[in-house]
C-alpha atoms as a PDB file:
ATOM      1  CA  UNK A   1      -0.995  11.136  17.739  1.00  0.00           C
ATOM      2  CA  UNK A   2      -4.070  12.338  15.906  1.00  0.00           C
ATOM      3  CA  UNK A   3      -6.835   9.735  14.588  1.00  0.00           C
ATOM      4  CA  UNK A   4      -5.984  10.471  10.795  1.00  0.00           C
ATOM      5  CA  UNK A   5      -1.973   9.945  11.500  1.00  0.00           C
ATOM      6  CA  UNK A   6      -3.371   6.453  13.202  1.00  0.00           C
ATOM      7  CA  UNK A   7      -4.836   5.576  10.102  1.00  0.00           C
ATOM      8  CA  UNK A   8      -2.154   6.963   8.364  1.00  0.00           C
ATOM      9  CA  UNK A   9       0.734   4.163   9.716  1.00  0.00           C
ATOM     10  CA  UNK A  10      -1.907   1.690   9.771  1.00  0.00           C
ATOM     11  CA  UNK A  11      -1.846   2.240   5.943  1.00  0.00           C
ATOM     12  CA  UNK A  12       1.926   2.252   5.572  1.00  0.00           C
ATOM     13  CA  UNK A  13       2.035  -1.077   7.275  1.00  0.00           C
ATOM     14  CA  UNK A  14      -0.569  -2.807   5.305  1.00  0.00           C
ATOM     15  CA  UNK A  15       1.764  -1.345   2.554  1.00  0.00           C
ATOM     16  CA  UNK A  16       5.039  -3.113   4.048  1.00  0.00           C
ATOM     17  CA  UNK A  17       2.967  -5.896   4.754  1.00  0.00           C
ATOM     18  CA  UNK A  18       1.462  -6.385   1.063  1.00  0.00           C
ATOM     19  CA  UNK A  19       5.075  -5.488  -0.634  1.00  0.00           C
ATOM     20  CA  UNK A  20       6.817  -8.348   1.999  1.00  0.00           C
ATOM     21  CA  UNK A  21       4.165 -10.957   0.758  1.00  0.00           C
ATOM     22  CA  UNK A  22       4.322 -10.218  -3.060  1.00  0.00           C
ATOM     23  CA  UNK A  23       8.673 -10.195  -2.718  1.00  0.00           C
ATOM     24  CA  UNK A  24       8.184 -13.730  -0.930  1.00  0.00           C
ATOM     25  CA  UNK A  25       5.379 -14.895  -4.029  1.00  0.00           C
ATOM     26  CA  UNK A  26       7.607 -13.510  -6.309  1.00  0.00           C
ATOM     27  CA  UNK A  27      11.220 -15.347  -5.176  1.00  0.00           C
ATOM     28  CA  UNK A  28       8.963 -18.730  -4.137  1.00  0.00           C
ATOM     29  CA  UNK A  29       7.772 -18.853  -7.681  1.00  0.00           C
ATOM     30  CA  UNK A  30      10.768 -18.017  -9.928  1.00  0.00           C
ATOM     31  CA  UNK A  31      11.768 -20.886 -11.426  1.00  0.00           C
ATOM     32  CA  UNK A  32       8.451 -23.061 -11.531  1.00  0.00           C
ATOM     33  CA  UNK A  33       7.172 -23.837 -14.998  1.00  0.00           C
ATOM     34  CA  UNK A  34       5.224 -21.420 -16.530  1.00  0.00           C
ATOM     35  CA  UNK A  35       1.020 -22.068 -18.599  1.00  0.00           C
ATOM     36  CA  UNK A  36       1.062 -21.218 -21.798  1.00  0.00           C
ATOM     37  CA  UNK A  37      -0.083 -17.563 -20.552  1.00  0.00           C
ATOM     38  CA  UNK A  38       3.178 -17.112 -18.620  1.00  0.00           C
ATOM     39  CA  UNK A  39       1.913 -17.293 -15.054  1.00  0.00           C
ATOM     40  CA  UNK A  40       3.535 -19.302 -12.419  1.00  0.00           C
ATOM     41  CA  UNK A  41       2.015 -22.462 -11.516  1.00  0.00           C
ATOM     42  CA  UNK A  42      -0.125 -19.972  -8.392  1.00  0.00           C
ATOM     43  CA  UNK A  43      -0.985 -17.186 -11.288  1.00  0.00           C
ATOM     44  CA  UNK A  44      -0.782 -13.878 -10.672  1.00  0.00           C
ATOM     45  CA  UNK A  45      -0.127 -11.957  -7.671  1.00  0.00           C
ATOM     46  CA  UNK A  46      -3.346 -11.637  -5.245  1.00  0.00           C
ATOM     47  CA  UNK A  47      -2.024  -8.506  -4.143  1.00  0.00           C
ATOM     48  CA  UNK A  48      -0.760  -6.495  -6.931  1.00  0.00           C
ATOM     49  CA  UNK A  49      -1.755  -2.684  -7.033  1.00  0.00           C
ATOM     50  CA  UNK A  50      -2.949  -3.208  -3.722  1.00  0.00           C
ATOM     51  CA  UNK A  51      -0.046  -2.480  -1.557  1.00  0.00           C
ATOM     52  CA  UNK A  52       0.865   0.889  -3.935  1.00  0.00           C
ATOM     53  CA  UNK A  53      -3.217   1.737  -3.233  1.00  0.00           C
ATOM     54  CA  UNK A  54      -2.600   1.372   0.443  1.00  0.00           C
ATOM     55  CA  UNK A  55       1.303   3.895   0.229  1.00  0.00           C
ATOM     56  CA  UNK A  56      -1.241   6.480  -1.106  1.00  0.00           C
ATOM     57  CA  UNK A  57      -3.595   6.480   0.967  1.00  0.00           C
ATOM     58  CA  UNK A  58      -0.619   6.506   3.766  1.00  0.00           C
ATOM     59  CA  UNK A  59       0.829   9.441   1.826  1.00  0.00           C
ATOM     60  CA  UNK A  60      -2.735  11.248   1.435  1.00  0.00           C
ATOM     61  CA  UNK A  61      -3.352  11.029   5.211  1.00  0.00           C
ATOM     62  CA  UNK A  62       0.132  12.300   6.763  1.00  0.00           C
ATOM     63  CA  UNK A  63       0.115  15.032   3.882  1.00  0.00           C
ATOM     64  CA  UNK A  64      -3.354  16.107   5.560  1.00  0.00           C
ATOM     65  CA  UNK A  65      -2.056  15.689   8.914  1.00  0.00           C
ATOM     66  CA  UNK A  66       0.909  18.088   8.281  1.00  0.00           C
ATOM     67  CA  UNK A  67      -1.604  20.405   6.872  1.00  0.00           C
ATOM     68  CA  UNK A  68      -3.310  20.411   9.736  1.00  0.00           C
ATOM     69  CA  UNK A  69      -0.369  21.231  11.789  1.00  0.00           C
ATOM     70  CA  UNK A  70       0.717  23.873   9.909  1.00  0.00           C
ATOM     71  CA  UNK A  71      -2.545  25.987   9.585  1.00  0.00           C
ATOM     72  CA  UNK A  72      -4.577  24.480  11.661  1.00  0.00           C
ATOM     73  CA  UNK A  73      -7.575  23.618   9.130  1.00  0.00           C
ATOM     74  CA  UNK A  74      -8.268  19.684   8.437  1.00  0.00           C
ATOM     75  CA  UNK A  75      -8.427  19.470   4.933  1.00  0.00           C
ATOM     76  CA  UNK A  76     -11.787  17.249   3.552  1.00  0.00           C
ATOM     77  CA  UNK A  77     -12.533  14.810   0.954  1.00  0.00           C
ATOM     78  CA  UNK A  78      -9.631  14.488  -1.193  1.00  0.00           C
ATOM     79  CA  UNK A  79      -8.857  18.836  -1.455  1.00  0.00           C
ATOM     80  CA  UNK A  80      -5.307  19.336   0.432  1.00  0.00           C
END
């Protein structure tokens, strides 16, 4: 397995990781009374954006590593 798929799965699980946590926030929090902004008694979630941040980098990187397989060229930067 190349270096860039490595960091590729390490992404993905951060993502599954970050998505797990928010889903457990989310179901230990429904239900509490709300502050007059309409934020459980915790506020917001600490993660939010963060795990979808983390799928695209995941998706970025395997995209480039199938690239790389197919012609043989590692794409730079962001340019697939």
């Amino acid at each position: 397995m190349s270096h860039q798929s490595l960091h590729a799965q390490d992404f993905l699980n951060a993502y599954k990781i970050l998505k797990d946590s928010n889903k457990a926030l989310i179901e230990r929090n429904e239900g509490r009374e709300q502050n007059e902004y309409g934020q459980a008694a915790y506020g917001k979630l600490p993660a939010m954006g963060i795990d979808i941040v983390c799928l695209a980098f995941s998706v970025e990187l395997h995209l480039k590593e199938l690239h790389r397989v197919v012609t043989g060229a590692t794409p730079s930067g962001h340019n697939i």
